[in-house]
N, C-alpha and C. Protein backbone atom coordinates (compact mmCIF):
# COMPACT_ATOMS: atom_id res chain seq x y z
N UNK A 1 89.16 28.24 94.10
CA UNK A 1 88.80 29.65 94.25
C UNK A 1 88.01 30.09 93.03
N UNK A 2 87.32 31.16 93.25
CA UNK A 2 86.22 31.69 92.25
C UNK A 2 87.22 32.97 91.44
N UNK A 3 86.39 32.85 90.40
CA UNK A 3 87.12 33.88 89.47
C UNK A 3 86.66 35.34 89.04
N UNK A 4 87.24 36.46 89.17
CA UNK A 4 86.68 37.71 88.80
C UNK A 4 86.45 37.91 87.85
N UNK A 5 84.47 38.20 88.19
CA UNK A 5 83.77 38.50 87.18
C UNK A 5 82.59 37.52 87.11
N UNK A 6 82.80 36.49 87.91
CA UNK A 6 82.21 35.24 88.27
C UNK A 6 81.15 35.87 89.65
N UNK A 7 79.55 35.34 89.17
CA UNK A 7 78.57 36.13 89.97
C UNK A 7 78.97 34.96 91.69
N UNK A 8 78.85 36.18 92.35
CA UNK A 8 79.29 35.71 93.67
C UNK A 8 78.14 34.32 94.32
N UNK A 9 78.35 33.09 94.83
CA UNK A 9 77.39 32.51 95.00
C UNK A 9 76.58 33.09 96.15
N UNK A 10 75.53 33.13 96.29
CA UNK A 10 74.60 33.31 97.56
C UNK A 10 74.41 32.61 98.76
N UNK A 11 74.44 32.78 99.68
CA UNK A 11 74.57 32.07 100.83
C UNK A 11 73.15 32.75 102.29
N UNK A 12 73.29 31.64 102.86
CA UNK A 12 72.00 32.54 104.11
C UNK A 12 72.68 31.71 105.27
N UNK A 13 73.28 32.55 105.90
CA UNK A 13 74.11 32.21 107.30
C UNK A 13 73.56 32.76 108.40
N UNK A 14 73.86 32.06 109.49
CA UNK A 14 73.50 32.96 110.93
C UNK A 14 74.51 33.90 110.89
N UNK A 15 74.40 35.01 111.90
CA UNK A 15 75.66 36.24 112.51
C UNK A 15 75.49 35.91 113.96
N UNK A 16 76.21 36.47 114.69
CA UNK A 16 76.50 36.56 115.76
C UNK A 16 75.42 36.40 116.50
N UNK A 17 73.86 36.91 116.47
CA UNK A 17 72.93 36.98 117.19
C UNK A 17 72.14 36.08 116.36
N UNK A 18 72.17 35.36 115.63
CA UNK A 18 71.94 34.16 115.17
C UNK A 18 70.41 34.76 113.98
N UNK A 19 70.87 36.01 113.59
CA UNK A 19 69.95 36.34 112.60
C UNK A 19 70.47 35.80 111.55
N UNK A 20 69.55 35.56 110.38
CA UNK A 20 69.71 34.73 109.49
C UNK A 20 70.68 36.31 108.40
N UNK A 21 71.12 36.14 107.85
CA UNK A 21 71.98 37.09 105.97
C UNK A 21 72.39 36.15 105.38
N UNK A 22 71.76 37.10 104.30
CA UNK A 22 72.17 36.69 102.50
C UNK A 22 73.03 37.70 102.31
N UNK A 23 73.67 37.37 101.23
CA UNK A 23 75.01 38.24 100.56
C UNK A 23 73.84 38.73 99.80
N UNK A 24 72.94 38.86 98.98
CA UNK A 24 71.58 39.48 98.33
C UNK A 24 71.30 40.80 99.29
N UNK A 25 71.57 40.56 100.76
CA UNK A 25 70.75 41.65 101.68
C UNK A 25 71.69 42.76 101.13
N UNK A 26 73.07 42.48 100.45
CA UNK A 26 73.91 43.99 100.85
C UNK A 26 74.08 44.03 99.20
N UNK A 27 73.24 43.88 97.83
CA UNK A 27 73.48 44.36 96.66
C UNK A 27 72.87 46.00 96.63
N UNK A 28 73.64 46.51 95.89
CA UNK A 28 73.88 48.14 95.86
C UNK A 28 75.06 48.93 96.60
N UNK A 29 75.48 47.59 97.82
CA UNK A 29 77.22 47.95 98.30
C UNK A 29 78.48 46.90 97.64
N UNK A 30 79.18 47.44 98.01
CA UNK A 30 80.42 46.41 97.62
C UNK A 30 80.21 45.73 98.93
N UNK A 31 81.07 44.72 98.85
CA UNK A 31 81.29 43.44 99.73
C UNK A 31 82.32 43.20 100.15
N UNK A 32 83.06 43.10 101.39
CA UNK A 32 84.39 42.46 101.36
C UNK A 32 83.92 41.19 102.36
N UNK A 33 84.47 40.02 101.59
CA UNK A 33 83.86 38.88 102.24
C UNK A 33 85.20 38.23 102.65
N UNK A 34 85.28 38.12 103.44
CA UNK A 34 86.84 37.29 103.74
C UNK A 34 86.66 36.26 104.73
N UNK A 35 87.09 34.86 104.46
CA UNK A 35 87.57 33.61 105.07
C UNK A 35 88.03 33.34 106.06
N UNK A 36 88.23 32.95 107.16
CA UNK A 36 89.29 33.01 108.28
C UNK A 36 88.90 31.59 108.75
N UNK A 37 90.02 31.08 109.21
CA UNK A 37 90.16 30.07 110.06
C UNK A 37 89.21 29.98 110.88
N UNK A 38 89.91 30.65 112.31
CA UNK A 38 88.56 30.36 114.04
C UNK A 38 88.83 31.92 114.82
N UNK A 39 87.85 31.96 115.16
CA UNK A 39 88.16 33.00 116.35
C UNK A 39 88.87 32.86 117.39
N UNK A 40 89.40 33.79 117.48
CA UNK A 40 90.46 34.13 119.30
C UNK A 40 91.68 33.46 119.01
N UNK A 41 92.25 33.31 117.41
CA UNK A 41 93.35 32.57 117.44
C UNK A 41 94.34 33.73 117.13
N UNK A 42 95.98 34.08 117.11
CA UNK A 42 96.57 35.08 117.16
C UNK A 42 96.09 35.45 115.57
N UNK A 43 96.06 34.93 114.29
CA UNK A 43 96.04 35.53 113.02
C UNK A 43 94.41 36.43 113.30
N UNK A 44 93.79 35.35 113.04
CA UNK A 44 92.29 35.70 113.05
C UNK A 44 92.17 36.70 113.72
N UNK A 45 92.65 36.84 114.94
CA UNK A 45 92.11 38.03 115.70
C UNK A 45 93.15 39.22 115.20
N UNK A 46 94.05 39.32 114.74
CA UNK A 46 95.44 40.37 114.42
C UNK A 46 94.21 40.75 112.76
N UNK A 47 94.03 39.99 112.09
CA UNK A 47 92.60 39.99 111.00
C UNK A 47 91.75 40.95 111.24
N UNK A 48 90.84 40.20 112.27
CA UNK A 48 89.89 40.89 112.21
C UNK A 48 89.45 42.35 113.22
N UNK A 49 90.81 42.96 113.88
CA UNK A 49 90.97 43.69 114.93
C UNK A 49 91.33 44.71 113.55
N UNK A 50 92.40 44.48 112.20
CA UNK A 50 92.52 45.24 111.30
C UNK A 50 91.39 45.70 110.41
N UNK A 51 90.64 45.00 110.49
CA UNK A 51 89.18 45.51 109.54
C UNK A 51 88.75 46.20 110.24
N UNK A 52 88.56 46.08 111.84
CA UNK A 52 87.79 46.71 112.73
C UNK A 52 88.10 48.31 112.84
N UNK A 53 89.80 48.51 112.82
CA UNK A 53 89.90 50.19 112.36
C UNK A 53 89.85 50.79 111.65
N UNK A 54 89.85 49.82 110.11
CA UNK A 54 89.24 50.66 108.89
C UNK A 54 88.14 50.53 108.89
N UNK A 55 87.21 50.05 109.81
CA UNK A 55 85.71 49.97 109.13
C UNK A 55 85.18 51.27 108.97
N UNK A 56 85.31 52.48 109.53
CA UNK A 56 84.86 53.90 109.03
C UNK A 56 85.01 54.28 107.45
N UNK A 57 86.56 53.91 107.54
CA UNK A 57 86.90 53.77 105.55
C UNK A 57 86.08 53.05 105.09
N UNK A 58 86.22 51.62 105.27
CA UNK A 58 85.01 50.90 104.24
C UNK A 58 83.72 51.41 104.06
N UNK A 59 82.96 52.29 105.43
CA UNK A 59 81.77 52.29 105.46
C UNK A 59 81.65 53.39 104.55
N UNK A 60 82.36 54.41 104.59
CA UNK A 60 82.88 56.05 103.73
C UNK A 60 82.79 55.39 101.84
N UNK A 61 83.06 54.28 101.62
CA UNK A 61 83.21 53.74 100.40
C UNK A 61 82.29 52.81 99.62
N UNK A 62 81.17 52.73 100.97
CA UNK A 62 80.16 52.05 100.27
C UNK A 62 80.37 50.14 100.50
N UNK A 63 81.01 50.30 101.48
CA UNK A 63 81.42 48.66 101.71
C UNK A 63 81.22 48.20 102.80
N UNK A 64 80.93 47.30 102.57
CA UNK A 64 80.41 46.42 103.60
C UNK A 64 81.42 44.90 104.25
N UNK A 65 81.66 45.03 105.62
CA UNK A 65 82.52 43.55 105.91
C UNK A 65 81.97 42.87 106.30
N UNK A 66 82.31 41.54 105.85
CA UNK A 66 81.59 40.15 106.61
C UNK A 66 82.98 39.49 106.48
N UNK A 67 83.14 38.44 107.61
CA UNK A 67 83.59 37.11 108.17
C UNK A 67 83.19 36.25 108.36
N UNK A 68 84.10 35.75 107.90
CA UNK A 68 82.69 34.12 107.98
C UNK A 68 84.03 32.96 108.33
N UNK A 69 83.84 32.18 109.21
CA UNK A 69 84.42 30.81 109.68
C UNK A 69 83.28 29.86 110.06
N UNK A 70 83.81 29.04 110.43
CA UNK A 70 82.75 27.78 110.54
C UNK A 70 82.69 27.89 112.15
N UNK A 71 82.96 28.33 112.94
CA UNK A 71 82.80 28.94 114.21
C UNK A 71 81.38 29.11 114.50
N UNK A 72 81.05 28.59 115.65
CA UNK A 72 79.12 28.66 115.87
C UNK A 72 79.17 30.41 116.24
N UNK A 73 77.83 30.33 115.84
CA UNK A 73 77.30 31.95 116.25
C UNK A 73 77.97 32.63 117.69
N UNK A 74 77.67 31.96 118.75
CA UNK A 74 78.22 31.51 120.24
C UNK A 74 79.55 32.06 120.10
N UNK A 75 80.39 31.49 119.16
CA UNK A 75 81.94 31.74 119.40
C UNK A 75 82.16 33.12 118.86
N UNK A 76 81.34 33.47 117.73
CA UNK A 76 81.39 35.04 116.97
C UNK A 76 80.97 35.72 117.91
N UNK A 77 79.78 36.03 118.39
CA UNK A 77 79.54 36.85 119.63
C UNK A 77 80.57 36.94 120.36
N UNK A 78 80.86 36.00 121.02
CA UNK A 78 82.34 36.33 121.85
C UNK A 78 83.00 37.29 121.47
N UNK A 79 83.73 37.02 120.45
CA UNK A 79 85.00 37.24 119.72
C UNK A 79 84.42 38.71 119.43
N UNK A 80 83.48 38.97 119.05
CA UNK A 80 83.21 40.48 118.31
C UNK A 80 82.95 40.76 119.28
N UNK A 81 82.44 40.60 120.92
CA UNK A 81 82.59 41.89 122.19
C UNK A 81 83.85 41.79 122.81
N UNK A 82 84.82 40.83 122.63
CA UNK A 82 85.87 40.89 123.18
C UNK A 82 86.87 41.75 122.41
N UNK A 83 86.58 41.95 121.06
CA UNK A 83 87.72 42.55 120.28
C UNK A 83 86.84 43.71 119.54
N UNK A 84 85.76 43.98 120.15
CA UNK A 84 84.78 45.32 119.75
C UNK A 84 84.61 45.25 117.89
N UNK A 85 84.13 44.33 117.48
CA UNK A 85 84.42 43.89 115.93
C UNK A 85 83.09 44.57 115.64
N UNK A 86 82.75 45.77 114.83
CA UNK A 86 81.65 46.75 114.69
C UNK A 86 81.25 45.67 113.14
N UNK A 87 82.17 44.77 112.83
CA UNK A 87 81.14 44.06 111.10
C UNK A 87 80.58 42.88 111.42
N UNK A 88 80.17 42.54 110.18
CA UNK A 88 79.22 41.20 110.27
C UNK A 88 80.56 39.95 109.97
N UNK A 89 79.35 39.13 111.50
CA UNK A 89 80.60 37.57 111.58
C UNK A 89 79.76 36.69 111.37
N UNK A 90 79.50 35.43 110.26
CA UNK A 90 79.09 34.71 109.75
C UNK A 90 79.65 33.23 110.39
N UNK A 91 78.46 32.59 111.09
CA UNK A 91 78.73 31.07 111.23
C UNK A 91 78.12 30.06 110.10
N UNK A 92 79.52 29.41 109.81
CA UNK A 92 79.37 28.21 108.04
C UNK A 92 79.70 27.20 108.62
N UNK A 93 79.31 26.57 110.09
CA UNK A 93 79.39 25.27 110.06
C UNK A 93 78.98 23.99 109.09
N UNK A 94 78.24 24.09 108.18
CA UNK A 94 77.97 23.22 107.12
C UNK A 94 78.75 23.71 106.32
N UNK A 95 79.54 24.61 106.27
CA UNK A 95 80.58 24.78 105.23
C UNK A 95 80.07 24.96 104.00
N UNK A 96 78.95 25.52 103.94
CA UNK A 96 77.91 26.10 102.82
C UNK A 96 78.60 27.08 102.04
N UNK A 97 78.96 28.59 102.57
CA UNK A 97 80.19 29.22 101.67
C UNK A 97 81.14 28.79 101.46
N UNK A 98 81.71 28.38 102.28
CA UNK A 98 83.10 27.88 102.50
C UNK A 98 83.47 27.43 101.21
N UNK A 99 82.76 25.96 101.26
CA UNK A 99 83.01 25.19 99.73
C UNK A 99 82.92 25.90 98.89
N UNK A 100 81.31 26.67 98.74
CA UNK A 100 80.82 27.59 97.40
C UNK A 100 82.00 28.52 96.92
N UNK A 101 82.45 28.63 97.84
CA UNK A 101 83.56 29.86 97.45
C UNK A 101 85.60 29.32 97.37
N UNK A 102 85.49 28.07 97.65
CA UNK A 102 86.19 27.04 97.49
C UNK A 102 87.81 27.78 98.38
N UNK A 103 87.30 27.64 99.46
CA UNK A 103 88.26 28.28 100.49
C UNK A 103 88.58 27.15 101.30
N UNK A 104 88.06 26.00 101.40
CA UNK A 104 88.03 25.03 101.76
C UNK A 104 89.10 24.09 101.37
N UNK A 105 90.63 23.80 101.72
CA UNK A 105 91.22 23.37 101.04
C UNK A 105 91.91 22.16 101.35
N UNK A 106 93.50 21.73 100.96
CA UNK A 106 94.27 21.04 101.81
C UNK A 106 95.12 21.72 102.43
N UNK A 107 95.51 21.94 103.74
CA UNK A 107 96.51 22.05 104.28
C UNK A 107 97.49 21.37 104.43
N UNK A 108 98.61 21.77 104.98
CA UNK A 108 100.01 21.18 105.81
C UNK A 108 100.50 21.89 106.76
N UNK A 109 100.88 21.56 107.70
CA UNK A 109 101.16 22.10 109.41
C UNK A 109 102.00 21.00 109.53
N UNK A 110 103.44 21.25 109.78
CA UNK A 110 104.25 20.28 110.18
C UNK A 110 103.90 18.79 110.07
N UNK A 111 104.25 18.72 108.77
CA UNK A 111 103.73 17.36 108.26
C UNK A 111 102.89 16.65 108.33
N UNK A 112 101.71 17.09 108.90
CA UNK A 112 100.56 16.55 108.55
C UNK A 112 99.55 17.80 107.75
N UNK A 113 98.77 16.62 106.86
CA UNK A 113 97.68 16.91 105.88
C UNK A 113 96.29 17.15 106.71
N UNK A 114 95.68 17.73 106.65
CA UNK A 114 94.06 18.28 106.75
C UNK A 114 93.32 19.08 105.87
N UNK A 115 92.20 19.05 105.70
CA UNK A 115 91.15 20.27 105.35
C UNK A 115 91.12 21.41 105.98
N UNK A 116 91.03 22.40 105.86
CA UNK A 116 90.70 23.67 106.50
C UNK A 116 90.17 25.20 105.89
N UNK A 117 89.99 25.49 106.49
CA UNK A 117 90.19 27.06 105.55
C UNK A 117 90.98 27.60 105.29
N UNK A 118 91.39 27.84 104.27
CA UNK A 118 92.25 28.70 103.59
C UNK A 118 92.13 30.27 103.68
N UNK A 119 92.80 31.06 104.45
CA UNK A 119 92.54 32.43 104.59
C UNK A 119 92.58 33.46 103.25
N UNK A 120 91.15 33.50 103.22
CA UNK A 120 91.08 34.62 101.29
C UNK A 120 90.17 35.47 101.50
N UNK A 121 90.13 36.44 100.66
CA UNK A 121 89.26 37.69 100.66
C UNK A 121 88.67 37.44 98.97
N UNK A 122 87.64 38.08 99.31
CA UNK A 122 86.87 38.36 98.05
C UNK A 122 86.41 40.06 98.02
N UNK A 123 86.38 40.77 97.22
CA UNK A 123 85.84 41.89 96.97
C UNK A 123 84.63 41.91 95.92
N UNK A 124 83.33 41.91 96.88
CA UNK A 124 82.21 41.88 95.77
C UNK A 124 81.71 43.12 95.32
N UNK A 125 81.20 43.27 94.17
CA UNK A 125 80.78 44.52 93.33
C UNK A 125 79.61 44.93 93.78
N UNK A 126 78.86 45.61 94.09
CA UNK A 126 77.30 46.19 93.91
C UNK A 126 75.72 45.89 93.35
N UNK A 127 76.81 44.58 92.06
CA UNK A 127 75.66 44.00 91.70
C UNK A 127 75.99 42.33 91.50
N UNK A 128 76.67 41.72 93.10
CA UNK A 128 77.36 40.89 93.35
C UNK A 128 78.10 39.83 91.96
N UNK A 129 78.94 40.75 91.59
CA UNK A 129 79.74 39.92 90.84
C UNK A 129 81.33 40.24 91.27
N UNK A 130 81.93 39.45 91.08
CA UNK A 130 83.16 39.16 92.29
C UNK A 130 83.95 40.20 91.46
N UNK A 131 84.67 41.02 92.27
CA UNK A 131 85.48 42.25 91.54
C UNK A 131 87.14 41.72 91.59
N UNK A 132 87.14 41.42 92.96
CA UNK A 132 88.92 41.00 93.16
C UNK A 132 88.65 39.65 93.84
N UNK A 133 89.82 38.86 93.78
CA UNK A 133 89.81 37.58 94.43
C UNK A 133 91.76 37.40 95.19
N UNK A 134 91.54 37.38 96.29
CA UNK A 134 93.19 37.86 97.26
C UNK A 134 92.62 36.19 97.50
N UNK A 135 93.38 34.92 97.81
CA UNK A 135 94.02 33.78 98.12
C UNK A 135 95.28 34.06 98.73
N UNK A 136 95.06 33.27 100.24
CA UNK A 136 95.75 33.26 100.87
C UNK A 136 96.69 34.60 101.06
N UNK A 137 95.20 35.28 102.05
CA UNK A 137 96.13 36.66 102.56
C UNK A 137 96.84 36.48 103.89
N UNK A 138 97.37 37.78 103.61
CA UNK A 138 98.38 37.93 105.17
C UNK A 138 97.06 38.76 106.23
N UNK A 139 97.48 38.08 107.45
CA UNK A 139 96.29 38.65 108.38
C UNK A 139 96.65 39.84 108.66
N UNK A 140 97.96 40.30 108.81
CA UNK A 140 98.12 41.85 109.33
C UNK A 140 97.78 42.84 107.67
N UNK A 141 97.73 42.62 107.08
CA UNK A 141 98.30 43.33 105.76
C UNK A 141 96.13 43.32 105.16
N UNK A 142 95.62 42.18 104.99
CA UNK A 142 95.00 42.05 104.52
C UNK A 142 93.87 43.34 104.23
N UNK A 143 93.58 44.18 105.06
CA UNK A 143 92.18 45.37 105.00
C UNK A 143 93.05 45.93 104.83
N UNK A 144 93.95 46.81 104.74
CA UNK A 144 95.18 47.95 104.51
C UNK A 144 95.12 47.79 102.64
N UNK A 145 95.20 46.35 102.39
CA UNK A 145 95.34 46.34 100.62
C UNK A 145 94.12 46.04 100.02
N UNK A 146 93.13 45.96 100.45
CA UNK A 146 91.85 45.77 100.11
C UNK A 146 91.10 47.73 100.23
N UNK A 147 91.87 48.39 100.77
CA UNK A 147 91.21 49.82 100.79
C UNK A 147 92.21 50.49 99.85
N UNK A 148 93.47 49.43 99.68
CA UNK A 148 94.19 50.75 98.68
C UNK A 148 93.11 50.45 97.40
N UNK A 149 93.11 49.39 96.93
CA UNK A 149 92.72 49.10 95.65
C UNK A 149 91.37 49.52 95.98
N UNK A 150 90.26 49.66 96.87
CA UNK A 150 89.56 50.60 96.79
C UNK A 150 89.33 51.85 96.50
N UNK A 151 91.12 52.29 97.31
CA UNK A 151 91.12 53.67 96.69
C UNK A 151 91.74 54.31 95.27
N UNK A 152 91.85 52.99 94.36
CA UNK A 152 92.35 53.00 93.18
C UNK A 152 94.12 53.31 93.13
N UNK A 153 94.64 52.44 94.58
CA UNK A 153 96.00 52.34 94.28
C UNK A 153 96.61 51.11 93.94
């Protein structure tokens, strides 16, 4: 994981409609960049259904959400008209952020070992340098504590 205060790496991903973003496109907002496993799975979606009702707050604060899994563009579209997801969903099949941002880890699931994503949030600054760094959040909890400490609680 990356460290606060540490300039956020840059990345150029497809979204959902397979337009190309840079984390560069949104300097002058904050950032909440957060990790997730896959779409349509119970966390991920309990995740990203919670960002989806604060997104008025975030937007009120100058922030901006992105998601990003290694999920093709194809599967984000889905997932964001099925669960009305109003932010940006990032496909990292080359695992281009992923690594950069070292979310990429080892797992364990009933005794067996794999790679995967590690579910983390990042909070980027305005003039993308990483403000907070959350490892291994809780999917229900996760945007609820990312707006307190926005709101300086």
């Amino acid at each position: 994981m990356l460290e606060v205060g540490t300039k956020a790496p840059e990345f150029a991903l497809s979204d959902k409609s397979g337009n190309t973003v840079r984390l560069s496109d949104f300097l002058g907002k904050k950032v909440v960049l957060y990790f997730y496993p896959r779409d349509n799975t119970p966390g991920c979606t309990r995740q990203a259904c919670a960002f989806a009702q604060s997104y008025g707050a975030f937007q009120e604060k100058n922030t901006v959400v992105i998601g990003v899994s290694k999920d093709s563009a194809a599967s984000h579209l889905k997932f964001a008209e099925k669960y009305a997801l109003p932010f940006v969903l990032l496909s990292d099949p080359e695992l281009q952020a992923i690594q950069a941002y070292g979310v990429w880890q080892e797992k364990k699931l009933c005794g067996k070992v794999s790679m995967g994503v590690v579910r983390s949030t990042y909070l980027i600054n305005e003039e993308g340098i990483i403000e907070k760094v959350m490892p291994k959040v809780k999917p229900d909890t996760n945007a609820a504590e990312i707006l307190a400490y926005l709101e300086g609680q």
